[in-house]
C-alpha atoms as a PDB file:
ATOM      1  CA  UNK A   1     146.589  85.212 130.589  1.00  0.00           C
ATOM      2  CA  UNK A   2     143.389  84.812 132.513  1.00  0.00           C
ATOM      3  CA  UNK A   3     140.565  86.892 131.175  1.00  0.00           C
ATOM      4  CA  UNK A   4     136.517  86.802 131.089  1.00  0.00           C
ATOM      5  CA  UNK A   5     134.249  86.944 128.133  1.00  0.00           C
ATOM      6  CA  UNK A   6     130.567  88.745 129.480  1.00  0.00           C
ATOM      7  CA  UNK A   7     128.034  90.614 127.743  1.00  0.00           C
ATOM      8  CA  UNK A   8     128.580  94.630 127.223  1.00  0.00           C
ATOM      9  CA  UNK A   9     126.771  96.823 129.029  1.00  0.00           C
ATOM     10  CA  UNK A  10     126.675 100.487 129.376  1.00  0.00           C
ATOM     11  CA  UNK A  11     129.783 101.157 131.557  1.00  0.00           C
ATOM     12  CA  UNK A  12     131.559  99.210 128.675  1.00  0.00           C
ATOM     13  CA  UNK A  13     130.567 102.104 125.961  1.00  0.00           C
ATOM     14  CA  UNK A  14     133.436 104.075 126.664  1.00  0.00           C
ATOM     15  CA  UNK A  15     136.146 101.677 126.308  1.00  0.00           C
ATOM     16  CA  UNK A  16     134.216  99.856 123.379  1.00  0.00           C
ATOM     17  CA  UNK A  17     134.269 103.090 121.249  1.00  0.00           C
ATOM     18  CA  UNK A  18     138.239 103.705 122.173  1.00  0.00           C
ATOM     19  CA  UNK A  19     139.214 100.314 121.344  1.00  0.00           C
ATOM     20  CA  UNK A  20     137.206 100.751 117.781  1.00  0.00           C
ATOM     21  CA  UNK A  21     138.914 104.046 116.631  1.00  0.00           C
ATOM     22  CA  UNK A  22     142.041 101.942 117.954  1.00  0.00           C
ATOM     23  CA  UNK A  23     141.439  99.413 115.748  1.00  0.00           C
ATOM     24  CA  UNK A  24     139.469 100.844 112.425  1.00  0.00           C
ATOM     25  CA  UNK A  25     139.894 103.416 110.133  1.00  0.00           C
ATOM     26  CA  UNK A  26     136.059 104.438 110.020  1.00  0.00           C
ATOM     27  CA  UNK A  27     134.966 103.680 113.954  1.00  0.00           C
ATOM     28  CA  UNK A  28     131.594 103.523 115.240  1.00  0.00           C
ATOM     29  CA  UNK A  29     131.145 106.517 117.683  1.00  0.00           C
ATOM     30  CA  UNK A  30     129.724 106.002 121.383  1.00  0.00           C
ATOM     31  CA  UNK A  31     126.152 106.424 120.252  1.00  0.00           C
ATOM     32  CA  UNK A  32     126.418 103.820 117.589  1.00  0.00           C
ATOM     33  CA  UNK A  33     127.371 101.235 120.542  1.00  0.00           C
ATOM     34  CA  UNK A  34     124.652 102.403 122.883  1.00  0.00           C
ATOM     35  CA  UNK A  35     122.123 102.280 119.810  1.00  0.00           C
ATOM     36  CA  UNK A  36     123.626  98.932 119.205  1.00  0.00           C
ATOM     37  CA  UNK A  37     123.090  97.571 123.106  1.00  0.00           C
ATOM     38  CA  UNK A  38     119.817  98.787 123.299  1.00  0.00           C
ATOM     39  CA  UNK A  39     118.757  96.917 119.782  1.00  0.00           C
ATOM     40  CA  UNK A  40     116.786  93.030 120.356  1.00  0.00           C
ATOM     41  CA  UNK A  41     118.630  92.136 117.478  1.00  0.00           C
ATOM     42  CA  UNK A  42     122.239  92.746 118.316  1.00  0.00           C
ATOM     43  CA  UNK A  43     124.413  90.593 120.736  1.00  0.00           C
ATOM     44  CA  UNK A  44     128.106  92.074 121.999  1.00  0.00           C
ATOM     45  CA  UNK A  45     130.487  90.540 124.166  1.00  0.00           C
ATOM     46  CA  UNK A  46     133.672  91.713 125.760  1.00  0.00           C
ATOM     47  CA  UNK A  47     136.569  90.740 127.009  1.00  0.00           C
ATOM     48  CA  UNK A  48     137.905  92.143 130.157  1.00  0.00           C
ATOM     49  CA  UNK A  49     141.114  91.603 131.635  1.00  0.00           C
ATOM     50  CA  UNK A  50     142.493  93.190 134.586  1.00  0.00           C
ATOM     51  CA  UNK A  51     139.561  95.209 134.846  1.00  0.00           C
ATOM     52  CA  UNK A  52     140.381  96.661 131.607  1.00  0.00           C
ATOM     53  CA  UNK A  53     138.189  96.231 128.598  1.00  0.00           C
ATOM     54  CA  UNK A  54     140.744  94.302 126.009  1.00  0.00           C
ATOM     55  CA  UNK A  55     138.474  92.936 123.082  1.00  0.00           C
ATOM     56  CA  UNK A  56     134.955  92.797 121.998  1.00  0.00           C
ATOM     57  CA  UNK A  57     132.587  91.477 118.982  1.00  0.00           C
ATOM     58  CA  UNK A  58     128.844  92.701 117.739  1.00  0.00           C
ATOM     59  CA  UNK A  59     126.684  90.604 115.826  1.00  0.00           C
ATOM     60  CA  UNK A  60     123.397  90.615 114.647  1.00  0.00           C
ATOM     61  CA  UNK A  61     120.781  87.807 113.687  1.00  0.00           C
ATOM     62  CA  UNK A  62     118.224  89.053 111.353  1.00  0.00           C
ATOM     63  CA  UNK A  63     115.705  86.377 109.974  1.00  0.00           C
ATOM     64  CA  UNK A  64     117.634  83.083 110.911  1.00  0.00           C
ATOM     65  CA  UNK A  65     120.794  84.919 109.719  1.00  0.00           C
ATOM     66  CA  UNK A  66     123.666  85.878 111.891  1.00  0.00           C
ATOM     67  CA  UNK A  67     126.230  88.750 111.001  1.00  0.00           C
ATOM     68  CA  UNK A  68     128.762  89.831 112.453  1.00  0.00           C
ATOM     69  CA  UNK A  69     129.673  93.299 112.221  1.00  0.00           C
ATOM     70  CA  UNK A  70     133.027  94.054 114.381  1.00  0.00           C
ATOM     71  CA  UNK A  71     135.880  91.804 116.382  1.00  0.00           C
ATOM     72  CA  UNK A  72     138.282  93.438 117.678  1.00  0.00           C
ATOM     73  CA  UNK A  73     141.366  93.216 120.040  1.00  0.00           C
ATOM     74  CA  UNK A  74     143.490  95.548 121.790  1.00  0.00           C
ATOM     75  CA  UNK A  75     147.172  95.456 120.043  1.00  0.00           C
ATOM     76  CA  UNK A  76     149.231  94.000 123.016  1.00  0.00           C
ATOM     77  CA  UNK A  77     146.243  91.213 123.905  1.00  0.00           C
ATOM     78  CA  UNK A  78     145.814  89.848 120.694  1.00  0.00           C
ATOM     79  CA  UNK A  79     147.314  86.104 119.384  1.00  0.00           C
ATOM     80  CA  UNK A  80     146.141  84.845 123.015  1.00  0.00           C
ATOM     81  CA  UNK A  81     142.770  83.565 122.147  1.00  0.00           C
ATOM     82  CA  UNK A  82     140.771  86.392 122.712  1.00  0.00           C
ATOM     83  CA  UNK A  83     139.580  86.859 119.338  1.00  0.00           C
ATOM     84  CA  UNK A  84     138.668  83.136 119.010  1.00  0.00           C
ATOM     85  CA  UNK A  85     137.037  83.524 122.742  1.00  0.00           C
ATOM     86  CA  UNK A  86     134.682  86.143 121.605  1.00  0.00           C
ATOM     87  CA  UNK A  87     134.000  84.527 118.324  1.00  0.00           C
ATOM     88  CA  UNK A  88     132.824  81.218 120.430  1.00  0.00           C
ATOM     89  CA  UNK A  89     130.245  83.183 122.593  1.00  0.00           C
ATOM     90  CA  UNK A  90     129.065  84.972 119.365  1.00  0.00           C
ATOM     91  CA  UNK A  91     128.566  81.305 117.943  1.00  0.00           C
ATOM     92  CA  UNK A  92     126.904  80.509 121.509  1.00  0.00           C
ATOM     93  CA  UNK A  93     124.502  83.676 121.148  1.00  0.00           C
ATOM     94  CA  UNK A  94     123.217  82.400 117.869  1.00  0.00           C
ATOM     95  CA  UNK A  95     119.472  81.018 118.054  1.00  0.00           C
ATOM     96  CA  UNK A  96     118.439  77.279 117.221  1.00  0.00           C
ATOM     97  CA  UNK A  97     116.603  78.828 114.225  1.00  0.00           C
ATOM     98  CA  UNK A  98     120.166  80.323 113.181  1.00  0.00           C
ATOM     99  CA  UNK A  99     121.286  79.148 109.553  1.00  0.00           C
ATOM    100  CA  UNK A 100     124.199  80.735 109.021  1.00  0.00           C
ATOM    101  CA  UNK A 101     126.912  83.414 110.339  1.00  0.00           C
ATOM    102  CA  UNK A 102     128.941  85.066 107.862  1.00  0.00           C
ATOM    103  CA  UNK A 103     131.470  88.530 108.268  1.00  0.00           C
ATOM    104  CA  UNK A 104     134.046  90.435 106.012  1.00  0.00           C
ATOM    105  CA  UNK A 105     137.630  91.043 106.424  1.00  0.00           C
ATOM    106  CA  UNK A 106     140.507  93.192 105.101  1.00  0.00           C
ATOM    107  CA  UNK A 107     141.749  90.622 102.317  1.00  0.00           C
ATOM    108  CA  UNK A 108     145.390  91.361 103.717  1.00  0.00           C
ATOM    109  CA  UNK A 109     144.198  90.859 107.565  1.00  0.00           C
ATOM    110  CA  UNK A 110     145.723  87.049 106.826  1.00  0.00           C
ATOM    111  CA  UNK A 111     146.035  86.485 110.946  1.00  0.00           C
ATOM    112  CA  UNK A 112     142.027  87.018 111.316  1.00  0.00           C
ATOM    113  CA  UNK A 113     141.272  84.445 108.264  1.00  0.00           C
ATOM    114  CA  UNK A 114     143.193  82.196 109.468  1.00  0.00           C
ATOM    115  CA  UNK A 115     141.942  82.621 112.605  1.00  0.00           C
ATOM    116  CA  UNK A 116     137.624  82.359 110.675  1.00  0.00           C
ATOM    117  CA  UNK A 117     139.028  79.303 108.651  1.00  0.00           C
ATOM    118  CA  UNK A 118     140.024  77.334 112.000  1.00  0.00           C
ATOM    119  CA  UNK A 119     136.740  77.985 113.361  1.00  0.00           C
ATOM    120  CA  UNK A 120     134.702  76.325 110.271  1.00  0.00           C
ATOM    121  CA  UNK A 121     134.712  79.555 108.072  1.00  0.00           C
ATOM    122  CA  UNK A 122     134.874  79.613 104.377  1.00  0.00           C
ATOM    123  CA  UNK A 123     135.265  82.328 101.979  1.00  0.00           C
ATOM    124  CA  UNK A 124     132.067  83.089  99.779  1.00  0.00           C
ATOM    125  CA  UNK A 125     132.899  85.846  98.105  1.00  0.00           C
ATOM    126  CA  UNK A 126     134.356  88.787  97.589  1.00  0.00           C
ATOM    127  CA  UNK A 127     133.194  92.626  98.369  1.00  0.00           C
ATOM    128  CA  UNK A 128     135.029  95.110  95.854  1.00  0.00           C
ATOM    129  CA  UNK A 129     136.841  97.983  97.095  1.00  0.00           C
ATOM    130  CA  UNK A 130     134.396  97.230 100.558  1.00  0.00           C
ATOM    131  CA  UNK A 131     137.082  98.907 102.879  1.00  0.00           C
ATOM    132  CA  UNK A 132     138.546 102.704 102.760  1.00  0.00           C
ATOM    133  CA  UNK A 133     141.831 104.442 104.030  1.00  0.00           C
ATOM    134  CA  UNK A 134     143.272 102.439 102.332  1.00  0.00           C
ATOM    135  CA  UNK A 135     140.900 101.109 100.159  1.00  0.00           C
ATOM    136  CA  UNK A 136     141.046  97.265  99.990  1.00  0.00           C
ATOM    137  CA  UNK A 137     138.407  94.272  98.933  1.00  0.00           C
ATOM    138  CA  UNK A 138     136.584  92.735 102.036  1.00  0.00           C
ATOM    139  CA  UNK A 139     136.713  88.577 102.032  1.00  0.00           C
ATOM    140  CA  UNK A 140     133.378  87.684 103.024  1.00  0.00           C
ATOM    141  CA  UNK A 141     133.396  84.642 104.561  1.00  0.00           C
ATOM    142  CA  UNK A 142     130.074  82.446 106.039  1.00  0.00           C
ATOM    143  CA  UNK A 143     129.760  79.879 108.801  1.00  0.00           C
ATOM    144  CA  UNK A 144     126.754  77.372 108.153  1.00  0.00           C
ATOM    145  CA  UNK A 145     125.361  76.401 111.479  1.00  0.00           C
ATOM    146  CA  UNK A 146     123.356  73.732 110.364  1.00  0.00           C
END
């Protein structure tokens, strides 16, 4: 599967905001993402394939700190690398000043942990009841990046 991993921009909005009520059970609306775009902080990258928006992650970096608040893949692109694609640009985006990157996920979302532990990931802690519909814990899990 050939695809490309670029930075968003605002044509991108709409598909962004589809693929994250696709994917989550509390989405960020279209104004969220352009507020997001527009902020120095924030970095998000997509992956397009066949013209199509398929995949994208946002992350912050916030006082030598990297977070990452969303990944996500659309259901019949995922398991081909995409997620790890855009989780390897986010790494790419991160300053030289960057200490750390660290994200939660569902506890039972075993395919994505996997997925953080192979790329040098390791669980830190745990966020109670972080999630909702259903309500879950989050694993929060950190990168060191130095």
């Amino acid at each position: 599967m050939e695809y490309t991993i670029r930075k968003m921009c605002s044509e991108d909005i709409p598909a962004v905001a589809r693929l994250e009520k696709d994917t989550f059970t509390e989405p960020w609306s279209e104004q969220s993402f352009a507020s997001e775009l527009i902020n120095p902080q924030a970095t998000i990258v997509v992956c397009e394939c066949g013209g199509n928006v398929v995949g994208f992650a946002d992350m912050r970096e916030i006082c030598s700190e990297c977070y990452i608040n969303n990944v996500a893949v659309a259901e019949g692109f995922r398991s081909n690398g995409i997620g790890r694609a855009l989780m390897e640009a986010l790494h790419s985006a991160c300053s030289q000043d960057a200490e750390f990157i660290t994200l939660e996920v569902r506890e039972s979302n075993s395919v994505a942990i996997d997925m953080y532990r192979k790329l040098g990931y390791i669980k830190v802690g745990v966020r109670k009841d972080f999630y909702r519909q259903p309500t879950e814990n989050a694993c929060l899990m950190t990168k060191p990046l130095k």
